[in-house]
PDB file of N, CA and C in Angstrom:
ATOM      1  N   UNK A   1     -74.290-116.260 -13.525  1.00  0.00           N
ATOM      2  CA  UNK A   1     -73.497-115.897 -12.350  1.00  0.00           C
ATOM      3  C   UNK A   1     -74.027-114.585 -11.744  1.00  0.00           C
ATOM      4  N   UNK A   2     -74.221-113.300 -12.642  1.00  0.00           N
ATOM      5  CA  UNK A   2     -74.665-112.590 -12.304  1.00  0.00           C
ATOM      6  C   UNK A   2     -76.225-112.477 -11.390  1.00  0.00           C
ATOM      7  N   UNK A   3     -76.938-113.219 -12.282  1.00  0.00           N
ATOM      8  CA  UNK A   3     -78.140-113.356 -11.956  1.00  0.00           C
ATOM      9  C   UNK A   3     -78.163-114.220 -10.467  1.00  0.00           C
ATOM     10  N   UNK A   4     -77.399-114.979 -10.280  1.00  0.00           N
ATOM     11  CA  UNK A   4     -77.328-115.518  -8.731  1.00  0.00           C
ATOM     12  C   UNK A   4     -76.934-114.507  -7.796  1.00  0.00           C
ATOM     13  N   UNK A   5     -76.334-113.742  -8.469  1.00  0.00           N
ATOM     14  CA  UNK A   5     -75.519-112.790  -6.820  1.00  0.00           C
ATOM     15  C   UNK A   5     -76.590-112.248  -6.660  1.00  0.00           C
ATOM     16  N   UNK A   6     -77.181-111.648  -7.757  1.00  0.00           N
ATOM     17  CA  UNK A   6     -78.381-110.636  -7.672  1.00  0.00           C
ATOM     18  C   UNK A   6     -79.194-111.287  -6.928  1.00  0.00           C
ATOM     19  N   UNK A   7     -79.964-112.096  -6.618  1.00  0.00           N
ATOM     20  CA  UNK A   7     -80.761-113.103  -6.264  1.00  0.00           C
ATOM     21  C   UNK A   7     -80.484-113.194  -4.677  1.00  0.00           C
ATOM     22  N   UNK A   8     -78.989-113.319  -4.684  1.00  0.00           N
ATOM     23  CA  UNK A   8     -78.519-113.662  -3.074  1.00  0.00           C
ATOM     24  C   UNK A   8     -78.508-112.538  -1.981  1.00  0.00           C
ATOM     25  N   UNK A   9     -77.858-111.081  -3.071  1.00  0.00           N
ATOM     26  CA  UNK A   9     -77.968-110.147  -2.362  1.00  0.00           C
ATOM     27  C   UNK A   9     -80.053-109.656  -2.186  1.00  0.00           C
ATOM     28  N   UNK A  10     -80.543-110.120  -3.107  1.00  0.00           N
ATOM     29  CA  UNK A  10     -82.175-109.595  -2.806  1.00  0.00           C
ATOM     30  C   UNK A  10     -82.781-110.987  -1.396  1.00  0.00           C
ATOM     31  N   UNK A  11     -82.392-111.977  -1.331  1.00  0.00           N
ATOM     32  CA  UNK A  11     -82.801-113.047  -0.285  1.00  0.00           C
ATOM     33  C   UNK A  11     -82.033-111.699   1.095  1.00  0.00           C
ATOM     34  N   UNK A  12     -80.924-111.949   1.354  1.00  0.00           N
ATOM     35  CA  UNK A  12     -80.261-110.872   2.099  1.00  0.00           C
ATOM     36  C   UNK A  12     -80.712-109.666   2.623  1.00  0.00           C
ATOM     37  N   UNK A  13     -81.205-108.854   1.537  1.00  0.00           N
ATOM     38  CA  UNK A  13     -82.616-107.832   2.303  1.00  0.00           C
ATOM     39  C   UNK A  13     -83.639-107.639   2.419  1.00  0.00           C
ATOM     40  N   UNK A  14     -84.234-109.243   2.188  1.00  0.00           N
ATOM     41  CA  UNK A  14     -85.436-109.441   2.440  1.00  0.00           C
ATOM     42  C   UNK A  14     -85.354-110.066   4.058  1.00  0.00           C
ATOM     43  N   UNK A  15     -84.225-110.530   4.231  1.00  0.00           N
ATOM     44  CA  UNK A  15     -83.534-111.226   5.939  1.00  0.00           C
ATOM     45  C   UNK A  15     -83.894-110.340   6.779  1.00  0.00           C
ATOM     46  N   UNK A  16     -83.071-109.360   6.233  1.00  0.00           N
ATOM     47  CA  UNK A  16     -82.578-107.756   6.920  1.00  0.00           C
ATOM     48  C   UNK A  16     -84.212-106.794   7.170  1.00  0.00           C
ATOM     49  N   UNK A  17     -85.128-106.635   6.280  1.00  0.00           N
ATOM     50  CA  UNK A  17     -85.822-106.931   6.273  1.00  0.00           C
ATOM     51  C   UNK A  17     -87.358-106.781   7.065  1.00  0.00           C
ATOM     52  N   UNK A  18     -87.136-108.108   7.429  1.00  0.00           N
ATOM     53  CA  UNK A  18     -87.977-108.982   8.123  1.00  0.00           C
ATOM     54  C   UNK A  18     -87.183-109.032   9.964  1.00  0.00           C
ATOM     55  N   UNK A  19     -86.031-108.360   9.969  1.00  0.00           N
ATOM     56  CA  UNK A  19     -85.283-108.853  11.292  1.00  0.00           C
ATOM     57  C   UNK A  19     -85.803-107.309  11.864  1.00  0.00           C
ATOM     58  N   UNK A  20     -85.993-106.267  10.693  1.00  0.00           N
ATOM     59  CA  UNK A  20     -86.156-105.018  10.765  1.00  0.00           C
ATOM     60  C   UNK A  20     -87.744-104.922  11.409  1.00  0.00           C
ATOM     61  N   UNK A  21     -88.642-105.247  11.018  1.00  0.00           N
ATOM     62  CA  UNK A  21     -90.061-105.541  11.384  1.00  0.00           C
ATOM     63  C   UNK A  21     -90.056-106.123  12.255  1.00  0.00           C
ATOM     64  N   UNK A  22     -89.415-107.243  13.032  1.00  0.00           N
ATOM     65  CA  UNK A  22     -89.644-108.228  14.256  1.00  0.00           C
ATOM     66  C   UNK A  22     -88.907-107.100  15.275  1.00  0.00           C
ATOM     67  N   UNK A  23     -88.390-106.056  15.080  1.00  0.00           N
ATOM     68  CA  UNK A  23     -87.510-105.380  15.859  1.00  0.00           C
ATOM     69  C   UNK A  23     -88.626-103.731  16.123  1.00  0.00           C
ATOM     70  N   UNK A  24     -89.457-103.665  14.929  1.00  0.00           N
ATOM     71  CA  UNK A  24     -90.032-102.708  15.003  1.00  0.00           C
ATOM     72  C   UNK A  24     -90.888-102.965  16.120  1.00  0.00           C
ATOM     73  N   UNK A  25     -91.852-104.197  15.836  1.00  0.00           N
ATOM     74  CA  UNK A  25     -92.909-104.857  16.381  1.00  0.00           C
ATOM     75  C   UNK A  25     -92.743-105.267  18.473  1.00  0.00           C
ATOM     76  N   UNK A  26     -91.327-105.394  18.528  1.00  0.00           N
ATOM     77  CA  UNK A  26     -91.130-105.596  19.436  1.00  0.00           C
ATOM     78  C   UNK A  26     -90.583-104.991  20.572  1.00  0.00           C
ATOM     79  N   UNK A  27     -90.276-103.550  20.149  1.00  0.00           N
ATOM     80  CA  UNK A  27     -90.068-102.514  20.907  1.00  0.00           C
ATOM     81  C   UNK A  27     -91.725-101.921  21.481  1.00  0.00           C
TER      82      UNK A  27
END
């Protein structure tokens, strides 16, 4: 159980991320 949240919250700021770089890139 643990090991899933962990997992979900690391997918989550890898999102965050990647939304962060398309935002860098595009300014």
């Amino acid at each position: 159980m643990l090991n899933q949240h962990d997992s979900f919250v690391e997918i989550k700021t890898e999102e965050n991320a990647s939304k962060q770089m398309k935002n860098m890139y595009s300014v």
